[in-house]
N, C-alpha and C. Protein backbone atom coordinates (compact mmCIF):
# COMPACT_ATOMS: atom_id res chain seq x y z
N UNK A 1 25.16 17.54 62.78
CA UNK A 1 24.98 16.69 61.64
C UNK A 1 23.94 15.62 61.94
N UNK A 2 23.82 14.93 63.24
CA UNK A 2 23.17 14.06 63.71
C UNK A 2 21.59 14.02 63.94
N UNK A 3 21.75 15.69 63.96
CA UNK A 3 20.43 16.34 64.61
C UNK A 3 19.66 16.95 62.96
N UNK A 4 20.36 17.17 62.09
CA UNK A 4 19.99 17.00 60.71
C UNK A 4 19.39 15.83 60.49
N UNK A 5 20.14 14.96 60.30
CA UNK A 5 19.49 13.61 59.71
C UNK A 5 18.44 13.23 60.37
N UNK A 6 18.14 13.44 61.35
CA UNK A 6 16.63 13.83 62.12
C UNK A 6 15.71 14.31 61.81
N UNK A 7 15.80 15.29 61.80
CA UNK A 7 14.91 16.43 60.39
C UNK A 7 14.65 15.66 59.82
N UNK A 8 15.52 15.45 58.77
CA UNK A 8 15.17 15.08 57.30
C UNK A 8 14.38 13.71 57.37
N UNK A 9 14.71 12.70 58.46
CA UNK A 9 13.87 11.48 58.76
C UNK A 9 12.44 11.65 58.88
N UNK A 10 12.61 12.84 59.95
CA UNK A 10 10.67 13.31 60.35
C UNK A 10 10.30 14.04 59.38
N UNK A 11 10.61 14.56 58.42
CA UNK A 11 10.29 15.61 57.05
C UNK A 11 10.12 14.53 56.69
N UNK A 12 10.64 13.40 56.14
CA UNK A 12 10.17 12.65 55.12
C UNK A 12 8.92 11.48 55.87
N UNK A 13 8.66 10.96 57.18
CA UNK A 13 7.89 10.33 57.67
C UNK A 13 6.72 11.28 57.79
N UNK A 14 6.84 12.50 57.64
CA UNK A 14 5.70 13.37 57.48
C UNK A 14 5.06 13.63 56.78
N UNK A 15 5.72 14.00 55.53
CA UNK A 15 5.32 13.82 54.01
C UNK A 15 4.29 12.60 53.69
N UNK A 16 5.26 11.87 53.67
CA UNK A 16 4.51 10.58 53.81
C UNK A 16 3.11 9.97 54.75
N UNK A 17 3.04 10.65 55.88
CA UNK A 17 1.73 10.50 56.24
C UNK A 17 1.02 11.33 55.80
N UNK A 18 1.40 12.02 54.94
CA UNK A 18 0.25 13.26 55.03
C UNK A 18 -0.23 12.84 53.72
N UNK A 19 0.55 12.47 52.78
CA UNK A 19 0.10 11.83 51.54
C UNK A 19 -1.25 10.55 52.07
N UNK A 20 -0.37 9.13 52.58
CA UNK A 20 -1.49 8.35 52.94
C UNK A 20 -2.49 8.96 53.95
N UNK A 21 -2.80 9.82 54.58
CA UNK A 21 -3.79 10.54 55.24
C UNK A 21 -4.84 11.25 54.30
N UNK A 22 -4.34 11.70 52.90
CA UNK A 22 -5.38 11.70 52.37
C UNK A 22 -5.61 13.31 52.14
N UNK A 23 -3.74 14.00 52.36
CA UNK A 23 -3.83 15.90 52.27
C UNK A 23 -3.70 15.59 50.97
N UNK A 24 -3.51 14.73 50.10
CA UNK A 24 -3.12 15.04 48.63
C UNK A 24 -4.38 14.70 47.55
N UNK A 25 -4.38 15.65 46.31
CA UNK A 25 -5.35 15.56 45.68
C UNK A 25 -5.15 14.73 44.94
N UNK A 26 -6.06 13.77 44.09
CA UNK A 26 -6.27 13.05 43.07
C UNK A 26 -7.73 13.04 41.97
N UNK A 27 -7.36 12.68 41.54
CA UNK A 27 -8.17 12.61 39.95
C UNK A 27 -8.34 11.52 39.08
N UNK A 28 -9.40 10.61 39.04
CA UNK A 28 -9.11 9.24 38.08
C UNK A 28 -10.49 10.02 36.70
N UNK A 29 -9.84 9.23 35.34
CA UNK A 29 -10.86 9.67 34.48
C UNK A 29 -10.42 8.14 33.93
N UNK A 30 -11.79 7.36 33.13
CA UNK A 30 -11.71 6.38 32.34
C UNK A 30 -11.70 6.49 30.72
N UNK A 31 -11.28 5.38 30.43
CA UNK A 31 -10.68 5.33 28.97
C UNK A 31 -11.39 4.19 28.69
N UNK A 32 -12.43 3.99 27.89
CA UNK A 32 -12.64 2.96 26.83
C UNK A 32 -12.15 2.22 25.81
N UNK A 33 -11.40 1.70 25.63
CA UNK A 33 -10.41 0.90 24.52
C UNK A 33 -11.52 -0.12 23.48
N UNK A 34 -11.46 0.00 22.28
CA UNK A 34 -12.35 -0.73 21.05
C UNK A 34 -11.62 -1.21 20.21
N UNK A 35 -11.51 -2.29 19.84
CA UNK A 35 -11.14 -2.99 18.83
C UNK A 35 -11.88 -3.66 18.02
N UNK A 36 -11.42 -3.69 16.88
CA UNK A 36 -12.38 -4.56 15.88
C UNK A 36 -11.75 -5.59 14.89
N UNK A 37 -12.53 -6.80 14.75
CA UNK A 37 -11.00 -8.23 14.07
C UNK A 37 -12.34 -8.16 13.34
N UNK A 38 -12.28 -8.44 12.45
CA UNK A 38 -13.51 -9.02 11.14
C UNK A 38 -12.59 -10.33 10.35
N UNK A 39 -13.76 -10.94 10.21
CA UNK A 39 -13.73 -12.25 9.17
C UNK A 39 -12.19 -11.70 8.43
N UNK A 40 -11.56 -12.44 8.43
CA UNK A 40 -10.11 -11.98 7.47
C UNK A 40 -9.72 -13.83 7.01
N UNK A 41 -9.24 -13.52 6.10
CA UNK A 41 -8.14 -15.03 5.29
C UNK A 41 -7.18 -14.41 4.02
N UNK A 42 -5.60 -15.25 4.55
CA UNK A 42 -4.68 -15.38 4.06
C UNK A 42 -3.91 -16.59 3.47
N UNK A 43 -3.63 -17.04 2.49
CA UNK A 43 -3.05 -18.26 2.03
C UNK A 43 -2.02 -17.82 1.22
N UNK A 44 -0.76 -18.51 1.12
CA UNK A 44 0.12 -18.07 0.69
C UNK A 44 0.85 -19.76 0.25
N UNK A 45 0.91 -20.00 -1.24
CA UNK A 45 1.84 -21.15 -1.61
C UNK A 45 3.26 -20.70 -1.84
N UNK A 46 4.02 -21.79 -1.64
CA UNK A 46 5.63 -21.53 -2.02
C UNK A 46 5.99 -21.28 -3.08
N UNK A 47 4.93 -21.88 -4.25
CA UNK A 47 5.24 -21.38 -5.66
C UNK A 47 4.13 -21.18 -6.42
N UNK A 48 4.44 -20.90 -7.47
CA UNK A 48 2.98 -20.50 -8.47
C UNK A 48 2.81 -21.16 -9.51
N UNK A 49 4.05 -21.98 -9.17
CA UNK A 49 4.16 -23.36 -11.03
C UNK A 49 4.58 -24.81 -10.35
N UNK A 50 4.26 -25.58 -10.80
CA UNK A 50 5.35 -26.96 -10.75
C UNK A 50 4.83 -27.66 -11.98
N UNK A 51 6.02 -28.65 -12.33
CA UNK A 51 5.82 -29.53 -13.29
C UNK A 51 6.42 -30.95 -13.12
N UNK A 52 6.02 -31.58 -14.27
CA UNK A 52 6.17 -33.03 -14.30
C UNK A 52 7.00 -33.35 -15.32
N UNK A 53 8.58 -33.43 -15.31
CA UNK A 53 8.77 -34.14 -16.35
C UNK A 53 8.72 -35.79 -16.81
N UNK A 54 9.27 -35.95 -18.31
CA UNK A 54 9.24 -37.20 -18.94
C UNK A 54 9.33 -37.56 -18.32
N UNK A 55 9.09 -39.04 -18.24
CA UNK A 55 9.19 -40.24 -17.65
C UNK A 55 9.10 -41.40 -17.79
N UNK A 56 9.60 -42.67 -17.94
CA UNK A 56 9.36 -44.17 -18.39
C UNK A 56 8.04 -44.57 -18.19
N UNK A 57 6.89 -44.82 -17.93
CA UNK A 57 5.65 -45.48 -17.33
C UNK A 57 6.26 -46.96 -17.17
N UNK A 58 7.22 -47.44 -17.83
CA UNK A 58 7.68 -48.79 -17.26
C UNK A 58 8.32 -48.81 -15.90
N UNK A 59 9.35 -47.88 -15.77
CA UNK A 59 9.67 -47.53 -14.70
C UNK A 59 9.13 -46.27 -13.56
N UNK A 60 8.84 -45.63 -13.74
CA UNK A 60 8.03 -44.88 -12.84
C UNK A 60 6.50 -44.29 -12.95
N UNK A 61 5.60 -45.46 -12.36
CA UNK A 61 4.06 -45.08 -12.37
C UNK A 61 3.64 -43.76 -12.31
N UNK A 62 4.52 -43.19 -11.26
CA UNK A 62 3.90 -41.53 -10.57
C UNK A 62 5.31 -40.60 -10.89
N UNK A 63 4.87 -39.50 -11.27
CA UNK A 63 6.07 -38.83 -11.52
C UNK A 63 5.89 -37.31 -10.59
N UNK A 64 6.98 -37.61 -9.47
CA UNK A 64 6.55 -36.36 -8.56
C UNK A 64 7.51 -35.00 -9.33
N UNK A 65 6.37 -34.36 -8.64
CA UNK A 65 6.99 -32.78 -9.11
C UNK A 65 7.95 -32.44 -8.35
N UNK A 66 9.61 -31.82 -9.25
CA UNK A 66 10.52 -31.35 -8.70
C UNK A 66 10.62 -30.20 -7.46
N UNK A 67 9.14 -29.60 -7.72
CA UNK A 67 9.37 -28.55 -6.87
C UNK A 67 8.52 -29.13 -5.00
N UNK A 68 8.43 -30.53 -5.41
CA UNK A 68 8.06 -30.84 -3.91
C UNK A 68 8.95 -30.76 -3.20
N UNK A 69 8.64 -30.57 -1.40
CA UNK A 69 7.10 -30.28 -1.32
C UNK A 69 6.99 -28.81 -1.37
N UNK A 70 5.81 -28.68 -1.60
CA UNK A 70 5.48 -26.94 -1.49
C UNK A 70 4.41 -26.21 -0.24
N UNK A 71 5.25 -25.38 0.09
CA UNK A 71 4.88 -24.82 1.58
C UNK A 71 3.63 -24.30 1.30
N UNK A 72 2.71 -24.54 2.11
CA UNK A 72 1.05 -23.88 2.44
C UNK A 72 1.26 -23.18 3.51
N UNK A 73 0.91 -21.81 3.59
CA UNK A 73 0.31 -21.31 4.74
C UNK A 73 -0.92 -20.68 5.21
N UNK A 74 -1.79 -21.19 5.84
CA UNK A 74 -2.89 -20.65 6.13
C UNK A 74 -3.77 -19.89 7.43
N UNK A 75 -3.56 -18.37 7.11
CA UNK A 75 -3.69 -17.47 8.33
C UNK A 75 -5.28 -16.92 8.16
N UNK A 76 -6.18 -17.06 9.44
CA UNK A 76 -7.68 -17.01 9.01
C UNK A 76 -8.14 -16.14 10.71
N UNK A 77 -8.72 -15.10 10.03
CA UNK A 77 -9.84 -14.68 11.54
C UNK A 77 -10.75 -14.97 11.54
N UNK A 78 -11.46 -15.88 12.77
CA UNK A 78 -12.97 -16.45 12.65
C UNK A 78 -13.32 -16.36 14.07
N UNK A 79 -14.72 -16.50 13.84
CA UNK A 79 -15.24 -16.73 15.23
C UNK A 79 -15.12 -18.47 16.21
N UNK A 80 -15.23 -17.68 17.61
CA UNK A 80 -14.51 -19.39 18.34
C UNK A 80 -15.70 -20.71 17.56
N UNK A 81 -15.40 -21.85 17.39
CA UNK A 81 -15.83 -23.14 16.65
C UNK A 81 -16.41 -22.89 15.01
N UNK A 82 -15.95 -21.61 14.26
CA UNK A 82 -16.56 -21.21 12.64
C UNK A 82 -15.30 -21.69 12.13
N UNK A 83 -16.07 -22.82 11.05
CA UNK A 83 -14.82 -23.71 10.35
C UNK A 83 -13.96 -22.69 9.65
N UNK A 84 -13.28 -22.95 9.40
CA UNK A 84 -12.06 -22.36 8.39
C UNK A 84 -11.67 -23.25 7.35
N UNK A 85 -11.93 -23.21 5.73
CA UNK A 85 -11.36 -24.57 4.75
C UNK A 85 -10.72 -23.72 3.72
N UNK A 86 -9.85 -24.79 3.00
CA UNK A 86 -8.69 -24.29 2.08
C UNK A 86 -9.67 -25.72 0.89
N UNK A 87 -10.13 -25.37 -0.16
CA UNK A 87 -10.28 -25.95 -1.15
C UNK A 87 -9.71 -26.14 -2.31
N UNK A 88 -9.26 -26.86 -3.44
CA UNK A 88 -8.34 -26.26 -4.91
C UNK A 88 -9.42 -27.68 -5.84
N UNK A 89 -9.60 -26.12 -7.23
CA UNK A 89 -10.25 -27.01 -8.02
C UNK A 89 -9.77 -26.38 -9.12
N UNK A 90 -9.54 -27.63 -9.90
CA UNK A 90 -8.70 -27.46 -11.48
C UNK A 90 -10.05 -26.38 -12.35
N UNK A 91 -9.50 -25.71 -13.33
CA UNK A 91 -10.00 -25.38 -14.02
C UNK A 91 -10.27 -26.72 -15.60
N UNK A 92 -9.84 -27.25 -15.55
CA UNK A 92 -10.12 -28.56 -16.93
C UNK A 92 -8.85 -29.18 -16.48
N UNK A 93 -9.55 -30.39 -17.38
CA UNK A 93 -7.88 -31.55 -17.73
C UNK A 93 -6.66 -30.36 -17.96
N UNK A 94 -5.97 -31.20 -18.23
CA UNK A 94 -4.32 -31.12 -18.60
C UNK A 94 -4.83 -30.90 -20.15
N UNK A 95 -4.05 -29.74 -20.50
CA UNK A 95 -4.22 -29.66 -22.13
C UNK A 95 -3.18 -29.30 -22.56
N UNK A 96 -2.66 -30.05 -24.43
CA UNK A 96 -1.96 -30.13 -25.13
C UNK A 96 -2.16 -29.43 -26.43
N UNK A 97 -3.25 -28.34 -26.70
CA UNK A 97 -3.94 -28.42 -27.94
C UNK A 97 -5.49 -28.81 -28.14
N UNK A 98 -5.23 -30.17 -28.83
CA UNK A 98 -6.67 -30.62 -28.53
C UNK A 98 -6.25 -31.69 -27.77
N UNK A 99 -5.17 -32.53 -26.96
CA UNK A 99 -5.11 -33.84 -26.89
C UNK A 99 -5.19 -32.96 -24.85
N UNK A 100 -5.42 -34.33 -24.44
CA UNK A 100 -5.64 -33.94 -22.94
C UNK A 100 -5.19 -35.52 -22.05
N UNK A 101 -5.05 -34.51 -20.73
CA UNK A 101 -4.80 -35.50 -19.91
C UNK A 101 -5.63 -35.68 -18.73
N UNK A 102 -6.32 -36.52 -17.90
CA UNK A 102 -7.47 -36.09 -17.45
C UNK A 102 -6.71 -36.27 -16.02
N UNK A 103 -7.58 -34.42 -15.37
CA UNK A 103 -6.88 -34.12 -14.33
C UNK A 103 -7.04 -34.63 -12.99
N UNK A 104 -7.39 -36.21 -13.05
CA UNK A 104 -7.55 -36.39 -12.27
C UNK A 104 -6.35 -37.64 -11.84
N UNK A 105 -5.48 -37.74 -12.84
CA UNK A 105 -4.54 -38.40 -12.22
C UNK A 105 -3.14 -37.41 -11.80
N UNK A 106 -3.64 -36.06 -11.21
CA UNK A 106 -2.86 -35.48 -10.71
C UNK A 106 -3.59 -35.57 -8.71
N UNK A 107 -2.34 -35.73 -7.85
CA UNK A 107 -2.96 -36.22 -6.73
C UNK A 107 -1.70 -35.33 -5.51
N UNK A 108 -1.89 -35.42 -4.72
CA UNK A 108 -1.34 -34.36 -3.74
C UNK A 108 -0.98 -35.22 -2.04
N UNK A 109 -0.08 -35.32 -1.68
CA UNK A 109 -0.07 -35.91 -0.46
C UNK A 109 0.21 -34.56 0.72
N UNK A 110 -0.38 -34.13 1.68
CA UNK A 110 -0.23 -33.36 2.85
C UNK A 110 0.46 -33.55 3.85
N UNK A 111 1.09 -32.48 4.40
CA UNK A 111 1.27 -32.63 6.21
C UNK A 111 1.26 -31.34 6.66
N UNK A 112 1.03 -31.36 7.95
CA UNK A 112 0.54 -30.48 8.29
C UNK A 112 -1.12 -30.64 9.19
N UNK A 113 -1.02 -30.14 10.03
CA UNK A 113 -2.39 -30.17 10.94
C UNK A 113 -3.31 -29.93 10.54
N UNK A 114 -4.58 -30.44 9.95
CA UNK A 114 -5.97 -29.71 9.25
C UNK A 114 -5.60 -30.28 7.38
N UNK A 115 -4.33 -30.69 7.38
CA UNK A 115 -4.13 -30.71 5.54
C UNK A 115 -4.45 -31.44 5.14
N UNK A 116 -5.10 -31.61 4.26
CA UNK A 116 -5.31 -33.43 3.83
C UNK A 116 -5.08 -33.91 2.26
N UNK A 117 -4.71 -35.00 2.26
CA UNK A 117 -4.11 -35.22 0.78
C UNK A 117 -5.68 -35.27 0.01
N UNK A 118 -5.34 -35.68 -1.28
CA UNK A 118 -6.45 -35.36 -2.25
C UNK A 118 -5.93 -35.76 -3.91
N UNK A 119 -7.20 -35.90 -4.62
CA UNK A 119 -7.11 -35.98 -6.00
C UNK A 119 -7.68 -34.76 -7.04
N UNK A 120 -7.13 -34.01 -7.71
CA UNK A 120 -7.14 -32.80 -8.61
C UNK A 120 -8.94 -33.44 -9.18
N UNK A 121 -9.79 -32.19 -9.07
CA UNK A 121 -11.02 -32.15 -9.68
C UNK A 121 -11.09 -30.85 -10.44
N UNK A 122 -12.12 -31.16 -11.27
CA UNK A 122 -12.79 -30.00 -11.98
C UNK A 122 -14.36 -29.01 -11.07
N UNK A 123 -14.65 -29.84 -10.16
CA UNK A 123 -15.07 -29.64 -9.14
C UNK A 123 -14.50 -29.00 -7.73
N UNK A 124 -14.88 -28.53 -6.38
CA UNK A 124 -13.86 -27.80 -5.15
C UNK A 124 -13.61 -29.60 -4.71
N UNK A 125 -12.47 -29.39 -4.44
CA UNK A 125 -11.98 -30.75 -3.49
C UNK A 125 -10.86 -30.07 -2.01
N UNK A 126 -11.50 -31.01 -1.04
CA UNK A 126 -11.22 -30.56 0.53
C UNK A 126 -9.72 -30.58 0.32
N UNK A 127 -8.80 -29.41 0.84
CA UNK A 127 -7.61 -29.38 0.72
C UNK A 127 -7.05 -29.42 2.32
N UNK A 128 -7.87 -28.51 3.24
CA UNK A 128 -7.67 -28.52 4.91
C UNK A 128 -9.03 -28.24 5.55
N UNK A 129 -8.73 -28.53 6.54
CA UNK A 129 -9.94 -27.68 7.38
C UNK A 129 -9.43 -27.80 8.95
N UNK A 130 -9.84 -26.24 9.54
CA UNK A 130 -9.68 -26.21 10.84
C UNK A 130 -10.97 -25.24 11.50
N UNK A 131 -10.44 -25.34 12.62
CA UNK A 131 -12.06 -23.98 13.11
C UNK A 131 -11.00 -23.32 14.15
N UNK A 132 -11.93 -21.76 13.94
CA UNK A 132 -11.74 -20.83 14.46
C UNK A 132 -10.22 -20.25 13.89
N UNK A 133 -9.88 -19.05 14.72
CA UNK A 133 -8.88 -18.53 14.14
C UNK A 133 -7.36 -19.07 14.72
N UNK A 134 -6.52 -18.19 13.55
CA UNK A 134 -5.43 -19.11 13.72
C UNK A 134 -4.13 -19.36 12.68
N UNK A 135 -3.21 -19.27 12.63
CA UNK A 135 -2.19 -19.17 11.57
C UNK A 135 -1.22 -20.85 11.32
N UNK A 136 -1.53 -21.46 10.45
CA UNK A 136 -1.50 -23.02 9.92
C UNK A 136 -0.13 -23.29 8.64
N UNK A 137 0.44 -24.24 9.22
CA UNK A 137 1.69 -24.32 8.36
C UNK A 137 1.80 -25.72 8.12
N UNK A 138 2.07 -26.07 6.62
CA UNK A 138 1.90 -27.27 5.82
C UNK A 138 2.76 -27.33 4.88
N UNK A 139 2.52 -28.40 4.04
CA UNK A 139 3.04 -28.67 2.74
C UNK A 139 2.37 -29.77 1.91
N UNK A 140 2.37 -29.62 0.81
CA UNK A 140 1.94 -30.25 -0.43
C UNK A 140 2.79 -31.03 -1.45
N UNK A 141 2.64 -32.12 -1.24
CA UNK A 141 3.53 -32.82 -2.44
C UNK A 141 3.14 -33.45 -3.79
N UNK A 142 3.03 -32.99 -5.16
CA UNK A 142 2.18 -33.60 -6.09
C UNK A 142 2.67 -34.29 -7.08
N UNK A 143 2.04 -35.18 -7.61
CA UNK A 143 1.99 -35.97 -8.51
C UNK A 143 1.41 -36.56 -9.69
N UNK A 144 1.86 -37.03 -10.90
CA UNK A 144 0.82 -37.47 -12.09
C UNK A 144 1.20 -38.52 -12.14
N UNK A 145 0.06 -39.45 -12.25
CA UNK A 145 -0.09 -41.33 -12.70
C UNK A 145 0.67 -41.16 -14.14
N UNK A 146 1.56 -41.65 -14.11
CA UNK A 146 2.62 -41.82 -15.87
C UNK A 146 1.72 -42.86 -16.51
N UNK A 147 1.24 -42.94 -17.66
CA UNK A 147 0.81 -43.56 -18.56
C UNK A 147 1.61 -43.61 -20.55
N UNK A 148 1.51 -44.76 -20.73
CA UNK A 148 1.89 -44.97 -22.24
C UNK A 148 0.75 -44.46 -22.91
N UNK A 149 -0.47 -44.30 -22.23
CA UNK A 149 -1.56 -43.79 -23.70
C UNK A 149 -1.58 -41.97 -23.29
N UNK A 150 -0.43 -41.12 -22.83
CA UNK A 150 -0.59 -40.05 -22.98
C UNK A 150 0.11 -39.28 -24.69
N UNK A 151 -0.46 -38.80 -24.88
CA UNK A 151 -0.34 -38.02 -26.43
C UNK A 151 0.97 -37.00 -26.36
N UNK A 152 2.12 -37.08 -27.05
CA UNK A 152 2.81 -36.36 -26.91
C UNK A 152 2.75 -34.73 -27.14
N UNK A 153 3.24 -33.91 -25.48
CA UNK A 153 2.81 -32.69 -25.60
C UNK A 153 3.10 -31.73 -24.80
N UNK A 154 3.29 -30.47 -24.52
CA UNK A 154 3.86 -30.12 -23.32
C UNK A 154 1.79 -29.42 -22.32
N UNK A 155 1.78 -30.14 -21.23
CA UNK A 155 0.45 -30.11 -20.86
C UNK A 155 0.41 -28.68 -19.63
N UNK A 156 -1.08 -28.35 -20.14
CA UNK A 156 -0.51 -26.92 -18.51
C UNK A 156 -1.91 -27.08 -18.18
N UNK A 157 -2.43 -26.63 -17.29
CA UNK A 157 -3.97 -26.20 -16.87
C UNK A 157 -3.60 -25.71 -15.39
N UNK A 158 -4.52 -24.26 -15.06
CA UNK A 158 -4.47 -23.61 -14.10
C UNK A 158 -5.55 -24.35 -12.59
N UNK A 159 -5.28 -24.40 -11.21
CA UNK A 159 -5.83 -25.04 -10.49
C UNK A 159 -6.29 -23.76 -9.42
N UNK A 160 -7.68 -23.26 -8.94
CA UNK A 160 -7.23 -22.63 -8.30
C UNK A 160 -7.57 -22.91 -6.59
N UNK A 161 -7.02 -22.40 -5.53
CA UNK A 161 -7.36 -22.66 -4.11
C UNK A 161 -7.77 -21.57 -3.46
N UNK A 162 -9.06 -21.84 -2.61
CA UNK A 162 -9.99 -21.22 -2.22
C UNK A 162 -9.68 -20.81 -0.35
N UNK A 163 -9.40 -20.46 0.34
CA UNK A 163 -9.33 -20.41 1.71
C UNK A 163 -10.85 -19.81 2.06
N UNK A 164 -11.61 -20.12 3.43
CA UNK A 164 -12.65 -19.95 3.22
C UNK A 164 -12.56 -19.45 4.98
N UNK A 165 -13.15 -18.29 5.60
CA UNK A 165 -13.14 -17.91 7.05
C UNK A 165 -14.47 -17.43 7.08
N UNK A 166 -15.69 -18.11 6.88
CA UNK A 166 -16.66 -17.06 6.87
C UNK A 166 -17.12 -16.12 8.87
């Protein structure tokens, strides 16, 4: 039995040199691996409506929207230091018909890294900015200046936001 396990010690210390000695064949072939990321942008809000109801203007100047705050997310592929911006620009005032509310006393406070607060234009107005790529998480909280000289009415106008990765 003793004289077995002998054997099998020098069978296997043999094997084994004969491998690292260099009796065994081998074969390497290479593989090229390619990938490709292109310019990409994603933005995604928490909702697609908010509103403002009534309100005193004696008692409350600003009337925040119930659905604050509302989640921003902004996922962008860019090249290393190529800005990345999130813009939102009203399409017109606030409209009632013919009576209006001018959209610029609708206003937005941010948080979030890159977010920045802002006032509603009919023009692009800076909503974030960051560089390079990268997936960005925020929120938006908005508001309308309450006034006694608004015209009684139920007011809507569409705003839209731009994410930008060139």
């Amino acid at each position: 039995m003793k004289r077995m396990m002998v054997v099998a010690v020098l069978m296997v210390v043999c094997i084994t040199w004969a491998i690292a000695a260099g009796w065994a064949a081998t074969d390497q072939q290479t593989l090229t691996i390619n990938a490709t990321v292109a310019d990409k942008a994603k933005l995604t809000l928490g909702t697609a409506a908010i509103s403002f109801p009534d309100a005193d203007p004696d008692s409350t100047s600003s009337i925040e929207a119930p659905e604050n705050p509302v989640s921003v997310t902004v996922k962008a592929h860019a090249g290393t230091g190529s800005p990345v911006t999130l813009t939102v620009q009203a399409n017109g005032d606030l409209d009632s018909g013919t009576n209006t509310i001018a959209i610029s006393n609708v206003t937005w406070t941010a948080s979030g890294s890159g977010f920045v607060a802002g006032t509603m234009d009919t023009s692009p107005v800076a909503a974030g900015s960051w560089t390079g790529s990268g997936n960005r998480s925020g929120t938006f909280s908005y508001f309308l200046a309450n006034s006694w000289a608004y015209l009684k009415g139920d007011y809507t106008q569409t705003v839209v936001y731009t994410l930008t990765a060139p």
